[in-house]
C-alpha atoms as a PDB file:
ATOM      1  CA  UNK A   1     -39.150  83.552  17.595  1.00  0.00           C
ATOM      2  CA  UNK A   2     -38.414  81.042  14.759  1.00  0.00           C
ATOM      3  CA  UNK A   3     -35.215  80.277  13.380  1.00  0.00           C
ATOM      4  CA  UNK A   4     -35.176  79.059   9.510  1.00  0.00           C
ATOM      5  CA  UNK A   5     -32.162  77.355   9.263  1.00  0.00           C
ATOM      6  CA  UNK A   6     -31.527  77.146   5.240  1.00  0.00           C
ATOM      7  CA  UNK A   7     -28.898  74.128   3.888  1.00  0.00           C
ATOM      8  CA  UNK A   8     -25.902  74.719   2.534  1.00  0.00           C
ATOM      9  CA  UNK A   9     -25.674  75.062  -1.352  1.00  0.00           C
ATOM     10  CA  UNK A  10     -23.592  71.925  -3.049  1.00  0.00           C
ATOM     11  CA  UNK A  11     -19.993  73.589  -4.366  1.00  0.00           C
ATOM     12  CA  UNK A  12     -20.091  74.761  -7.683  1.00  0.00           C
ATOM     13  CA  UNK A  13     -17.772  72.811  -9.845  1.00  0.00           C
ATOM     14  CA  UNK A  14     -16.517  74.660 -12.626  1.00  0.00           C
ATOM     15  CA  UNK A  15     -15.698  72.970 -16.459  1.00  0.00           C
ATOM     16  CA  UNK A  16     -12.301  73.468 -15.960  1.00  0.00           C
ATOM     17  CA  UNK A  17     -11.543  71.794 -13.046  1.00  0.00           C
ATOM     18  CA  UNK A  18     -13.426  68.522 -13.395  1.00  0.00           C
ATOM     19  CA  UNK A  19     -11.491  65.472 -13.439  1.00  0.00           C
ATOM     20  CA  UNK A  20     -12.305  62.446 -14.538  1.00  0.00           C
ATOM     21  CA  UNK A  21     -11.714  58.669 -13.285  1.00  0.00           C
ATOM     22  CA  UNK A  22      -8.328  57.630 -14.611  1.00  0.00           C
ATOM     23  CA  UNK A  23      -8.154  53.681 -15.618  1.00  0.00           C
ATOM     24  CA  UNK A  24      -5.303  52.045 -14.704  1.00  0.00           C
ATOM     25  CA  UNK A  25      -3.846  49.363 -17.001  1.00  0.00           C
ATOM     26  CA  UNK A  26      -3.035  46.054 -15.218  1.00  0.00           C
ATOM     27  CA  UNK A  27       0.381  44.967 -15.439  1.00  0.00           C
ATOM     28  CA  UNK A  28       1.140  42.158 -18.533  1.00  0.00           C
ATOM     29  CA  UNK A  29       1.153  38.969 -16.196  1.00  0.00           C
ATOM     30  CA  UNK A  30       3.135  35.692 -17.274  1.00  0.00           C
ATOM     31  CA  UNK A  31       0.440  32.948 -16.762  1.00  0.00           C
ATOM     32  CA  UNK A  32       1.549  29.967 -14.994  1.00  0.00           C
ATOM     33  CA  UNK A  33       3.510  27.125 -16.245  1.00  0.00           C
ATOM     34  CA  UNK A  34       1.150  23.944 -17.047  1.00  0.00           C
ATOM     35  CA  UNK A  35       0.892  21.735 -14.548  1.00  0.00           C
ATOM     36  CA  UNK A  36       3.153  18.377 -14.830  1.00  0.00           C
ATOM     37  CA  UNK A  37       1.784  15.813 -11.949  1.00  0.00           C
ATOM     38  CA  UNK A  38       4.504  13.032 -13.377  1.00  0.00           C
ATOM     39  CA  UNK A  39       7.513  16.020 -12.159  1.00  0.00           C
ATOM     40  CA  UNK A  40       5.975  16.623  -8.683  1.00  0.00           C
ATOM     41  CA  UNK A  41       8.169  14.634  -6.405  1.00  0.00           C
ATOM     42  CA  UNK A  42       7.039  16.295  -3.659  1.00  0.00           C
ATOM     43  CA  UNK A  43       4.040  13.915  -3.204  1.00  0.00           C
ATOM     44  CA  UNK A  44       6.619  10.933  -3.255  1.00  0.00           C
ATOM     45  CA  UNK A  45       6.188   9.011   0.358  1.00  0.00           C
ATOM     46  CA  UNK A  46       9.230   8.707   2.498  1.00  0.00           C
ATOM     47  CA  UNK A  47      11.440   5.500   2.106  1.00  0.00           C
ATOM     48  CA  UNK A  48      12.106   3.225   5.145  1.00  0.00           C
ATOM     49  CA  UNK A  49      12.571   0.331   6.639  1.00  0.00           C
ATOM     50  CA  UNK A  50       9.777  -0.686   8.489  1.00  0.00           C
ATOM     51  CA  UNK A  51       8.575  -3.611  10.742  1.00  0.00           C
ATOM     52  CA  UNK A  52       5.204  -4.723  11.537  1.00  0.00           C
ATOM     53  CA  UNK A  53       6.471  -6.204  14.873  1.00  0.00           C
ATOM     54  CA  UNK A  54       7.795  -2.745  16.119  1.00  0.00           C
ATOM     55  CA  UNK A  55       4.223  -1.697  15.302  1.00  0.00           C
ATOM     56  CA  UNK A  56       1.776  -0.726  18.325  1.00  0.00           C
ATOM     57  CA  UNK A  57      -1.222  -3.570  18.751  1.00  0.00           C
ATOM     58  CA  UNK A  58      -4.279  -2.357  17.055  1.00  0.00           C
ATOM     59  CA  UNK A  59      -6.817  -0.582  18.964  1.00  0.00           C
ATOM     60  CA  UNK A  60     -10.138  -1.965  19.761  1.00  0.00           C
ATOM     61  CA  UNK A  61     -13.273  -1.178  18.012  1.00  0.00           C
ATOM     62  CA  UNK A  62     -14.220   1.791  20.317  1.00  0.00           C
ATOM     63  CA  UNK A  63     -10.388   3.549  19.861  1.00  0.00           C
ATOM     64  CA  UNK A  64     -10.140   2.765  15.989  1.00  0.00           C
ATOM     65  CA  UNK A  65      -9.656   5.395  14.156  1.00  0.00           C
ATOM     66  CA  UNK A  66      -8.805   5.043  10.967  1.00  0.00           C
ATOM     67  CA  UNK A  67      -7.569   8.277   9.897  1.00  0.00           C
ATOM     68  CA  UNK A  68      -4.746   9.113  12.433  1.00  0.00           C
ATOM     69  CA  UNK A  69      -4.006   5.079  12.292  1.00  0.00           C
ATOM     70  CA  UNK A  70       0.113   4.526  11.454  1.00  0.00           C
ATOM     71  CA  UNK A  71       0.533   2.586   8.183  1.00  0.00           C
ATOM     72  CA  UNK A  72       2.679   0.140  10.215  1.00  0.00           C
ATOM     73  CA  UNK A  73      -0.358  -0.657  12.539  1.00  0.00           C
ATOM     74  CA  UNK A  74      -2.623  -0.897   9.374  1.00  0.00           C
ATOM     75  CA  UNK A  75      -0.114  -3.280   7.836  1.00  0.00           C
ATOM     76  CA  UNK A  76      -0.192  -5.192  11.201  1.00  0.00           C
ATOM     77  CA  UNK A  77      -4.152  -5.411  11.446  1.00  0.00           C
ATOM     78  CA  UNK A  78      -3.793  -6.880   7.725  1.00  0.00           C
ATOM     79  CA  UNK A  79      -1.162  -9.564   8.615  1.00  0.00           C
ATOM     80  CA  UNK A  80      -2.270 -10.843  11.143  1.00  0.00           C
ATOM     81  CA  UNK A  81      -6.332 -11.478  10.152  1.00  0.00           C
ATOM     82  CA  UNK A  82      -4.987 -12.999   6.593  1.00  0.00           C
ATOM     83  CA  UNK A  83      -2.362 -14.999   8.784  1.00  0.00           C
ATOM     84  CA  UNK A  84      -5.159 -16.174  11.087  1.00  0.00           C
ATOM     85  CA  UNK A  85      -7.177 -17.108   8.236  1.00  0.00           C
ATOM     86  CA  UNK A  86      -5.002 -18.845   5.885  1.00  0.00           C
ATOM     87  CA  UNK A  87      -4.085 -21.549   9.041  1.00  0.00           C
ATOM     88  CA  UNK A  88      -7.962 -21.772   9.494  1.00  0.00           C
ATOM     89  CA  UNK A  89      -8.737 -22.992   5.869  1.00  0.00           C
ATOM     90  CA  UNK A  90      -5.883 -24.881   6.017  1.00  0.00           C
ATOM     91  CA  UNK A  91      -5.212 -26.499   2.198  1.00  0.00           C
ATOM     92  CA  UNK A  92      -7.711 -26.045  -0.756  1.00  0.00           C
ATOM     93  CA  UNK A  93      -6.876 -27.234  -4.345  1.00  0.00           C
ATOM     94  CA  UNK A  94      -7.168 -24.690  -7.109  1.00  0.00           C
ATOM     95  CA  UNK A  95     -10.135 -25.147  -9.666  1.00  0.00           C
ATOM     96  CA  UNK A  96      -9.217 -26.897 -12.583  1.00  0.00           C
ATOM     97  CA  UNK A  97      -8.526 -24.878 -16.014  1.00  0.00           C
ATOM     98  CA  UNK A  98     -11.732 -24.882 -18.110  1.00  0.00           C
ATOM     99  CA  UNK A  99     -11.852 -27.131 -20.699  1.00  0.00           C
ATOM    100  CA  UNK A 100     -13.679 -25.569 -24.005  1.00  0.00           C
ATOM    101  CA  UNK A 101     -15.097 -27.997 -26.573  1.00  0.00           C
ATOM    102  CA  UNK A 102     -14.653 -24.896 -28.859  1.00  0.00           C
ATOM    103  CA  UNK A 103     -13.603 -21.620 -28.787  1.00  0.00           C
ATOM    104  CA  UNK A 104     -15.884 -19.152 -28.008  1.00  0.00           C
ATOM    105  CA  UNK A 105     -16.621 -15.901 -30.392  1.00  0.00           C
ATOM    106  CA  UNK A 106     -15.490 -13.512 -27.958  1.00  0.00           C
ATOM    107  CA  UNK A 107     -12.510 -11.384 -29.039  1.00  0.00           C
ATOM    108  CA  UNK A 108     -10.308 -12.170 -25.877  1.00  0.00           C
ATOM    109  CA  UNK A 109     -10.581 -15.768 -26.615  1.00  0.00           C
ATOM    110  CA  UNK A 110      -9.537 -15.635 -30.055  1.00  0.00           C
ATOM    111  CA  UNK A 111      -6.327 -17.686 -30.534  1.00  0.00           C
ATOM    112  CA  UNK A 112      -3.556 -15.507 -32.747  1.00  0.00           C
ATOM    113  CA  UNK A 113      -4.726 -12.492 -31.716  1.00  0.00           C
ATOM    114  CA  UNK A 114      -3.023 -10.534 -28.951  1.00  0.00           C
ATOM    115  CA  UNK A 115      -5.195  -8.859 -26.027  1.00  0.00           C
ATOM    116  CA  UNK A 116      -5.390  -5.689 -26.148  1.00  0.00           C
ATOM    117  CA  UNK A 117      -2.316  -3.485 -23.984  1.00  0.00           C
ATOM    118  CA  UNK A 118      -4.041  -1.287 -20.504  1.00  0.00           C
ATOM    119  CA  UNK A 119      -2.783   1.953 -20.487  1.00  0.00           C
ATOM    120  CA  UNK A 120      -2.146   4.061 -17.211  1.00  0.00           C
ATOM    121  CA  UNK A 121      -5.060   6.532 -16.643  1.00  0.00           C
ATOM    122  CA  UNK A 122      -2.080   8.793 -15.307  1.00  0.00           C
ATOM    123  CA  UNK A 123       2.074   8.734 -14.812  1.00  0.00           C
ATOM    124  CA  UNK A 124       3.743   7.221 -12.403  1.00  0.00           C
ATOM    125  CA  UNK A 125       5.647   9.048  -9.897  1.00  0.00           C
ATOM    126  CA  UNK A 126       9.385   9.789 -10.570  1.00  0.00           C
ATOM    127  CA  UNK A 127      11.262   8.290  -8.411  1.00  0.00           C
ATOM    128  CA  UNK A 128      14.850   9.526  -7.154  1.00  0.00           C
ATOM    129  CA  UNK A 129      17.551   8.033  -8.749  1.00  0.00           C
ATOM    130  CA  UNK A 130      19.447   6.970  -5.185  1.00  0.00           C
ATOM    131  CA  UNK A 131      16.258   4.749  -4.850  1.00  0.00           C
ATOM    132  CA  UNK A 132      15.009   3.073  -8.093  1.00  0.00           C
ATOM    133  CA  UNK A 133      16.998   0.089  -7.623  1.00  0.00           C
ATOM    134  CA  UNK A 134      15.133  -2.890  -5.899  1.00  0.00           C
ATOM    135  CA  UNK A 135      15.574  -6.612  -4.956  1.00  0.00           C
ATOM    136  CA  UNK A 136      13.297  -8.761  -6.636  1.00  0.00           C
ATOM    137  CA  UNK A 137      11.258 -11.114  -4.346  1.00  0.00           C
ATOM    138  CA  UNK A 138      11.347 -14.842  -5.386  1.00  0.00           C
ATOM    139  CA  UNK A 139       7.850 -15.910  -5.389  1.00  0.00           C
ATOM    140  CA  UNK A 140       6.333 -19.418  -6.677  1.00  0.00           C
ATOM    141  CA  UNK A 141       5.130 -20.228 -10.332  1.00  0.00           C
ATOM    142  CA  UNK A 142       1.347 -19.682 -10.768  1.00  0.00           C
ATOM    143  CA  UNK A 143      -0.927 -22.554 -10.820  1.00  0.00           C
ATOM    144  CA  UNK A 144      -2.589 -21.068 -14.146  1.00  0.00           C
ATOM    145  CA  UNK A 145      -1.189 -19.927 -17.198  1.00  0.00           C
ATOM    146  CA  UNK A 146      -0.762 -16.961 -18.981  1.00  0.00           C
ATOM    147  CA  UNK A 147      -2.977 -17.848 -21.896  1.00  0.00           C
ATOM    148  CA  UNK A 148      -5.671 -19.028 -19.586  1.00  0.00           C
ATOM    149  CA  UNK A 149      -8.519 -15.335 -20.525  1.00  0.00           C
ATOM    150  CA  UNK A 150      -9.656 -13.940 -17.434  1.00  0.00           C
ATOM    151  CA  UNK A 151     -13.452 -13.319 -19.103  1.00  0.00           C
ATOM    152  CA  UNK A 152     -15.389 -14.910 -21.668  1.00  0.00           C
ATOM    153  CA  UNK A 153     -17.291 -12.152 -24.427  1.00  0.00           C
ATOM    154  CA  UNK A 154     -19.917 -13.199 -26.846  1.00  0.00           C
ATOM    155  CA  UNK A 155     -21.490 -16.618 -27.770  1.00  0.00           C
ATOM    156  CA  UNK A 156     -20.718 -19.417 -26.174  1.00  0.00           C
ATOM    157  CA  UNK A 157     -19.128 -17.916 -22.835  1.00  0.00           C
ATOM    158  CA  UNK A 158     -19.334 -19.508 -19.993  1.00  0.00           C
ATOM    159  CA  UNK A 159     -21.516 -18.973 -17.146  1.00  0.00           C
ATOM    160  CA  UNK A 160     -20.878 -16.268 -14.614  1.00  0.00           C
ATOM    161  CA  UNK A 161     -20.022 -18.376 -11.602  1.00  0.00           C
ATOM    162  CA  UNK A 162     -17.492 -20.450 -14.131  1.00  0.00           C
ATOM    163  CA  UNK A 163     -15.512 -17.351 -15.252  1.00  0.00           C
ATOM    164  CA  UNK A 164     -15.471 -16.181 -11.375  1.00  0.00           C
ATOM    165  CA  UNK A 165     -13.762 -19.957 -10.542  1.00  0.00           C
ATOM    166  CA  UNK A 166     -11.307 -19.339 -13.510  1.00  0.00           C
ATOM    167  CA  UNK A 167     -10.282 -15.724 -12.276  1.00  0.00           C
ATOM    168  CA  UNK A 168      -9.465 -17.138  -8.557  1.00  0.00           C
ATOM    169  CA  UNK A 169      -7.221 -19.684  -9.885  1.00  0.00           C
ATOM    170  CA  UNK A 170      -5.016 -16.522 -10.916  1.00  0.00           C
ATOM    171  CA  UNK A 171      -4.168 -16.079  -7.271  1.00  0.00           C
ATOM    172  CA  UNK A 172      -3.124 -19.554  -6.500  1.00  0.00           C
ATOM    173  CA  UNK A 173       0.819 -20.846  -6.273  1.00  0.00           C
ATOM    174  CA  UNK A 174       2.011 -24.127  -7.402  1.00  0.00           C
ATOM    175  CA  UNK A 175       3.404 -24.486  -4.129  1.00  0.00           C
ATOM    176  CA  UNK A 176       3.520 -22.283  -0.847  1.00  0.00           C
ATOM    177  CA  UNK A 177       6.141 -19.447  -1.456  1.00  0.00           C
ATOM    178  CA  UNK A 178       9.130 -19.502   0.755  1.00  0.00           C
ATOM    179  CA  UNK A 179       8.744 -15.972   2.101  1.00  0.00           C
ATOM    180  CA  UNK A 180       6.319 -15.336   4.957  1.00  0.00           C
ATOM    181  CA  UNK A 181       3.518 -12.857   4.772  1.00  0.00           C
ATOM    182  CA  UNK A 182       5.130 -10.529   7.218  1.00  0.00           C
ATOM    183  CA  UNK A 183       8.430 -10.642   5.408  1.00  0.00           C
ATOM    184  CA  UNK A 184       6.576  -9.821   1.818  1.00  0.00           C
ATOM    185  CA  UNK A 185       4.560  -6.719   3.630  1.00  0.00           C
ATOM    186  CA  UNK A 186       7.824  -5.392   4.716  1.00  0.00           C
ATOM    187  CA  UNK A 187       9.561  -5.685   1.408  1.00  0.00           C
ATOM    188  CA  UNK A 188       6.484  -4.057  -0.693  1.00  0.00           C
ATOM    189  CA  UNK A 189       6.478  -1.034   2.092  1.00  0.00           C
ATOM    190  CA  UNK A 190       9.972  -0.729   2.143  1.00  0.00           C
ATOM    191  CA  UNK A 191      10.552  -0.332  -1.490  1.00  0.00           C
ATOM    192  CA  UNK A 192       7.257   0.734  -2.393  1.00  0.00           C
ATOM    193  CA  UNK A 193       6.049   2.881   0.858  1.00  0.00           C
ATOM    194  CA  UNK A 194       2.186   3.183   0.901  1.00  0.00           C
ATOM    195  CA  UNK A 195      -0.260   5.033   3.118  1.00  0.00           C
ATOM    196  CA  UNK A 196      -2.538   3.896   5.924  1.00  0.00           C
ATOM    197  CA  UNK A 197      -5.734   3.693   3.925  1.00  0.00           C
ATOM    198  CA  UNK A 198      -4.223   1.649   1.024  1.00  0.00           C
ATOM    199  CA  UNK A 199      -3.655  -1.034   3.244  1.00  0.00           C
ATOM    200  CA  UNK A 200      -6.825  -0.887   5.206  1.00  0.00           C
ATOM    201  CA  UNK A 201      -8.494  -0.896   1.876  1.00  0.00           C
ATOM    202  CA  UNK A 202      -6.618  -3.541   0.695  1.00  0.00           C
ATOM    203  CA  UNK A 203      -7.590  -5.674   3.887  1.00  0.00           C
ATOM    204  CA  UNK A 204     -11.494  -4.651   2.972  1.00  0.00           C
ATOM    205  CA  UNK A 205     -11.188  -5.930  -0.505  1.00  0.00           C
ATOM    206  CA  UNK A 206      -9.647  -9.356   0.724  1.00  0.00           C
ATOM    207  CA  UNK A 207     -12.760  -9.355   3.142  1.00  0.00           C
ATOM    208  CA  UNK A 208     -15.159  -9.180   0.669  1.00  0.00           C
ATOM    209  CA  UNK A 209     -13.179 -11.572  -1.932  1.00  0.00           C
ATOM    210  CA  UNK A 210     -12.719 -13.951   0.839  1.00  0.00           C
ATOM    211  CA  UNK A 211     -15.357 -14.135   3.536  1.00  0.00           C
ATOM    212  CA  UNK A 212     -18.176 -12.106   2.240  1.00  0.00           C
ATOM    213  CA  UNK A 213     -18.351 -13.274  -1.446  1.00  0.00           C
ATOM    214  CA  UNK A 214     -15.998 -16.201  -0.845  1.00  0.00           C
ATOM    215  CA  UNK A 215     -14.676 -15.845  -4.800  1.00  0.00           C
ATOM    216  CA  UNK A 216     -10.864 -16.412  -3.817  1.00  0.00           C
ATOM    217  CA  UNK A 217     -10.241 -18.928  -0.772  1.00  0.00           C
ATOM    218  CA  UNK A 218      -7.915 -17.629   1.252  1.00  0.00           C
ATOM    219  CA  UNK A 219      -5.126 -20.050   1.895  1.00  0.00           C
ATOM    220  CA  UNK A 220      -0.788 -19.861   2.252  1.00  0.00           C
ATOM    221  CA  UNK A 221      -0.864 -20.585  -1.485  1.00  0.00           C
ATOM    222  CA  UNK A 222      -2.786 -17.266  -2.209  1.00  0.00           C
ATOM    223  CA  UNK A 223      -2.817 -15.062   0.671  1.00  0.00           C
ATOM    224  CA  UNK A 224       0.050 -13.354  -1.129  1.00  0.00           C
ATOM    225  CA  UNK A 225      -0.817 -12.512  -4.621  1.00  0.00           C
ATOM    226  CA  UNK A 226      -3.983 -11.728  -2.951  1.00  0.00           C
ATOM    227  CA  UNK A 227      -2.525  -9.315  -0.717  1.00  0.00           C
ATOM    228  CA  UNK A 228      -0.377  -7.905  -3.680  1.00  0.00           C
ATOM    229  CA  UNK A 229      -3.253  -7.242  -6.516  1.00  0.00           C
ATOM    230  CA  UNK A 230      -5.580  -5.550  -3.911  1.00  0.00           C
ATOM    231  CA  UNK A 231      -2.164  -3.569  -2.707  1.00  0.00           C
ATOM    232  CA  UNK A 232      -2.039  -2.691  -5.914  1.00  0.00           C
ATOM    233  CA  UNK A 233      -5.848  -1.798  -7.025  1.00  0.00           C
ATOM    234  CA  UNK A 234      -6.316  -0.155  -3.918  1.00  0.00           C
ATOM    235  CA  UNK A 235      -2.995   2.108  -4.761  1.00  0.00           C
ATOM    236  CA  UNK A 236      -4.289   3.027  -8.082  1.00  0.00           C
ATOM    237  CA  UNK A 237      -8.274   3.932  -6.596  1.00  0.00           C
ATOM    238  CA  UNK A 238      -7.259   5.961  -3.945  1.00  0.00           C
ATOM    239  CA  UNK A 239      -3.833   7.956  -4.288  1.00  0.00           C
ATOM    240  CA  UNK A 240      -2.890  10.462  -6.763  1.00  0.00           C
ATOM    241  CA  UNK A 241       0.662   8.711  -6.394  1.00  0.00           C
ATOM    242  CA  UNK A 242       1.037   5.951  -8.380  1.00  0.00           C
ATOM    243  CA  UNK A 243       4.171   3.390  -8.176  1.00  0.00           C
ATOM    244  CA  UNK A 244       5.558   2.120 -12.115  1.00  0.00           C
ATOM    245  CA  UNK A 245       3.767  -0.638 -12.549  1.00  0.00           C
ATOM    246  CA  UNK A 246       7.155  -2.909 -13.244  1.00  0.00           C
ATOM    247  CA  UNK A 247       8.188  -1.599  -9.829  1.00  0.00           C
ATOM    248  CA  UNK A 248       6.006  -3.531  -8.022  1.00  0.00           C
ATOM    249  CA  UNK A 249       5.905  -6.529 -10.054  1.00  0.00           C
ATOM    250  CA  UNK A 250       9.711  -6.763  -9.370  1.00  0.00           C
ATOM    251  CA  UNK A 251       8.911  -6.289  -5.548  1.00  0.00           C
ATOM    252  CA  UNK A 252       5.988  -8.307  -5.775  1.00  0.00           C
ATOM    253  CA  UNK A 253       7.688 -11.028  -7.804  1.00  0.00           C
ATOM    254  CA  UNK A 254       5.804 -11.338 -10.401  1.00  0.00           C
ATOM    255  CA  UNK A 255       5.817  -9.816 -13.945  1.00  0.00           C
ATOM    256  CA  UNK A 256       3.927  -7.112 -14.855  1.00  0.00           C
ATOM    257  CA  UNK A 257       1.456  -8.894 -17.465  1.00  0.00           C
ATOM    258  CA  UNK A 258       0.376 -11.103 -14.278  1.00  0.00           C
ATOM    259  CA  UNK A 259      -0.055  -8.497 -12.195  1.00  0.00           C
ATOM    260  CA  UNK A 260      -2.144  -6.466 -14.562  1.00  0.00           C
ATOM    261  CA  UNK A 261      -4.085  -9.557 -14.565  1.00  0.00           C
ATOM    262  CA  UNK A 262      -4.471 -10.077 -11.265  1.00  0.00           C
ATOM    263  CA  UNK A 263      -5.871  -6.391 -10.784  1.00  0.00           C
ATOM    264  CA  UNK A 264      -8.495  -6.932 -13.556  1.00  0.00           C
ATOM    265  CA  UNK A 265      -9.628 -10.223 -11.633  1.00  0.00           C
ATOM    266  CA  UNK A 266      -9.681  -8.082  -8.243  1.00  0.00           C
ATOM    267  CA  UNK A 267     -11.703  -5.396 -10.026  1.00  0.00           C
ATOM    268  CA  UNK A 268     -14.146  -7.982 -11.890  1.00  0.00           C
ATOM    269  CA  UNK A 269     -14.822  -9.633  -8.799  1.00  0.00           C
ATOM    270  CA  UNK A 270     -15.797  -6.482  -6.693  1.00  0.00           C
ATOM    271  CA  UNK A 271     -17.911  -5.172  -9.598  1.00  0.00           C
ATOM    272  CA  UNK A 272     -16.120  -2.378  -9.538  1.00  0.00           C
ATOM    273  CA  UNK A 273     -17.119  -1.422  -6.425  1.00  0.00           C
ATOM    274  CA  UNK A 274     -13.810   0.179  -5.037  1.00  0.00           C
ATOM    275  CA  UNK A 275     -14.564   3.553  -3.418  1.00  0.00           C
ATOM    276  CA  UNK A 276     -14.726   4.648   0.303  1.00  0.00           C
ATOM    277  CA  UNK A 277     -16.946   7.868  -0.024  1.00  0.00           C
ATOM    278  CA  UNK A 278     -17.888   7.660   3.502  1.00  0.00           C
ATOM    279  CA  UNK A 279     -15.418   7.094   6.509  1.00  0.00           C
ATOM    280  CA  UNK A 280     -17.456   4.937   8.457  1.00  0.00           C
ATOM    281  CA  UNK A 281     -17.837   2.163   5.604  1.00  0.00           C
ATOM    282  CA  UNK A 282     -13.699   2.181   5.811  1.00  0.00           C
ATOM    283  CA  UNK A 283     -13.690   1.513   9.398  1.00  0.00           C
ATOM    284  CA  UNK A 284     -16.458  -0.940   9.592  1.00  0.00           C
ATOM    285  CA  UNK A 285     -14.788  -3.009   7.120  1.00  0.00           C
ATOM    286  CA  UNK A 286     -11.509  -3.017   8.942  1.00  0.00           C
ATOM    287  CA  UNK A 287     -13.033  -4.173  12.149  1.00  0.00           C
ATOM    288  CA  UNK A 288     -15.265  -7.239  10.223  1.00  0.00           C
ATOM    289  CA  UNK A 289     -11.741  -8.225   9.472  1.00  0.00           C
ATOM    290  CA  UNK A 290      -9.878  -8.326  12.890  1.00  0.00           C
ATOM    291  CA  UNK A 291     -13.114 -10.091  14.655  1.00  0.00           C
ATOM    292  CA  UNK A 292     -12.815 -12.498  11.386  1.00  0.00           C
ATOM    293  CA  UNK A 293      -9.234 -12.961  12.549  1.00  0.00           C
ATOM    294  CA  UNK A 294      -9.569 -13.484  15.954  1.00  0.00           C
ATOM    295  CA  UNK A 295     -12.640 -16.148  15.309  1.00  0.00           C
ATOM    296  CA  UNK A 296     -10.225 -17.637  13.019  1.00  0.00           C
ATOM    297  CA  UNK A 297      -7.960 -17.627  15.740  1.00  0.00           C
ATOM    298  CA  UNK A 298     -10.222 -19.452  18.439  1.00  0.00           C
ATOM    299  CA  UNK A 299     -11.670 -22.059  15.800  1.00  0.00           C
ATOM    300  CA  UNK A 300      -8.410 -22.976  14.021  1.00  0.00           C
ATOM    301  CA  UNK A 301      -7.388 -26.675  14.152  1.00  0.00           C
ATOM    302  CA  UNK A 302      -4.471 -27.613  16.584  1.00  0.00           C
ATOM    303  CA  UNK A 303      -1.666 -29.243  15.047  1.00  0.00           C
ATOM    304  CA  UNK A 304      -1.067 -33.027  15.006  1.00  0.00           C
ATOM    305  CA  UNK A 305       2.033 -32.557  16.804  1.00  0.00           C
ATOM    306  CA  UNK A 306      -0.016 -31.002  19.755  1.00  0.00           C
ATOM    307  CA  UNK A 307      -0.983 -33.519  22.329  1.00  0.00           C
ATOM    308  CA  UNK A 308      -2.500 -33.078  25.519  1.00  0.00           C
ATOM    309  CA  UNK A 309      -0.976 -34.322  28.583  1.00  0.00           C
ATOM    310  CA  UNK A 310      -1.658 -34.093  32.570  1.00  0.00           C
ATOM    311  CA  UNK A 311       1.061 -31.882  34.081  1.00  0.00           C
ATOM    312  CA  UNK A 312       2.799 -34.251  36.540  1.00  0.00           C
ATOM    313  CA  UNK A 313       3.007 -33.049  40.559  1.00  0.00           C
ATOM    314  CA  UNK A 314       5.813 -32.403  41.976  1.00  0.00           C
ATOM    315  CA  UNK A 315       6.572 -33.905  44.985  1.00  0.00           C
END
């Protein structure tokens, strides 16, 4: 026998008791305050004293790794290849100031006319109040001038590798400053604390200045406004903080004009060329510059006070 099994009929919903969706109206919201980068102190690195001789050794090239590196080890890996290099190229004059015939058309050259004023792309930090004072570092005259122009613009300039000579001569000191390398580091990261990468950057830069390029000679009378402007440019490429620029001219002990000159002359002479996109370029760079340390090391000259002597017996 068959069984018809028959669905069930849908409910009948009456007029009267429909109900339709009810729309909610979203609370009135405040929207957020506008955002102020200059007020975030929060982003402000901590202040210390620090020493690059308390620092670990670097790693070798199979351990390096550059993004858990401390900043004092990355300070230490910059020390002591520039160190090692200065003593190898021992002394090397400045080039001379150009001598023009006339002055060229270009607009920078122009003589009663002031250059024009760089403006930050962004704020500095704030800085707390118990730590804006500093100690200005007593570093040697320049060996150029301020009026010397960093480029030559329109008819008449000179050639490239002639405005490249002039812009080195920037970095060079009248005499070798009184402060040591290590001592200078520890002052600019004391005062003016910056991360690991700004200094390995920095180190790349004076690579490629120095040894790749070989625009700026690396020597005792420039291995520290060297280190400084690519301190500096390096600061400004890759951190959202950002130091007053008459901060670290005071630290650095120079005035700010010179070292907004300086970073143009850095930034010239790397064509711009300032970004780390990829990690690997980073660390490659900051291992060229330890092995050209340690050759620097091994093929340095010996001192004239070092003479060689047979050890006598002992009897």
């Amino acid at each position: 026998m068959l069984q018809v099994c028959h669905p069930t009929p849908p409910a009948t919903v009456l007029p009267g008791h429909f109900a339709a969706p009810v729309r909610r109206t979203p609370r009135a919201m405040n929207p957020p305050s506008a955002p102020n980068p200059a007020g975030d102190a929060g982003v402000l690195p901590e202040f210390g004293s620090l020493s690059i001789r308390d620092a670990p050794s670097p790693p070798g090239e199979e351990e390096l790794d550059v993004t858990n590196m401390s900043r004092e080890t990355a300070m230490k890996i910059l020390v002591r290849s520039v160190l090692a290099l200065a003593n190898a190229a021992g002394e090397i004059p400045a080039t001379p100031p150009l001598s023009r015939p006339h002055t060229p058309s270009g607009k920078e050259n122009v003589p009663g006319t002031r250059p024009h004023r760089r403006t930050a792309s962004r704020p500095a930090t704030p800085i707390p109040a118990d730590r804006a004072q500093t100690s200005r570092t007593d570093l040697e005259q320049p060996e150029a001038h301020h009026d010397e122009p960093i480029i030559d613009i329109g008819a008449g300039a000179e050639p490239e590798y002639v405005q490249r000579a002039n812009m080195a001569r920037k970095f060079f000191s009248k005499s070798v400053p009184k402060v040591s390398l290590e001592e200078y580091c520890n002052r600019i990261q004391q005062y003016c604390p910056l991360s690991t990468g700004v200094w390995l950057a920095a180190g790349s830069y004076i690579l490629r200045l120095s040894l790749v390029d070989k625009y700026v000679p690396l020597t005792h009378r420039t291995m520290h406004r060297l280190v400084l402007a690519c301190l500096t440019t390096a600061m400004k490429t890759l951190e959202d903080h950002r130091w007053p620029q008459k901060r670290l001219a005071a630290v650095g002990g120079v005035d700010e004009m010179a070292l907004g000159r300086l970073e143009l002359c850095v930034e010239f002479l790397l064509s711009f060329d300032l970004q780390f996109l990829a990690e690997n370029r980073l660390k490659d760079s900051t291992v060229a510059l330890q092995k050209a340390g340690q050759a620097a090391v091994m093929t340095a000259r010996l001192p004239s006070s070092f003479k060689l002597s047979i050890p006598r017996t002992r009897h």
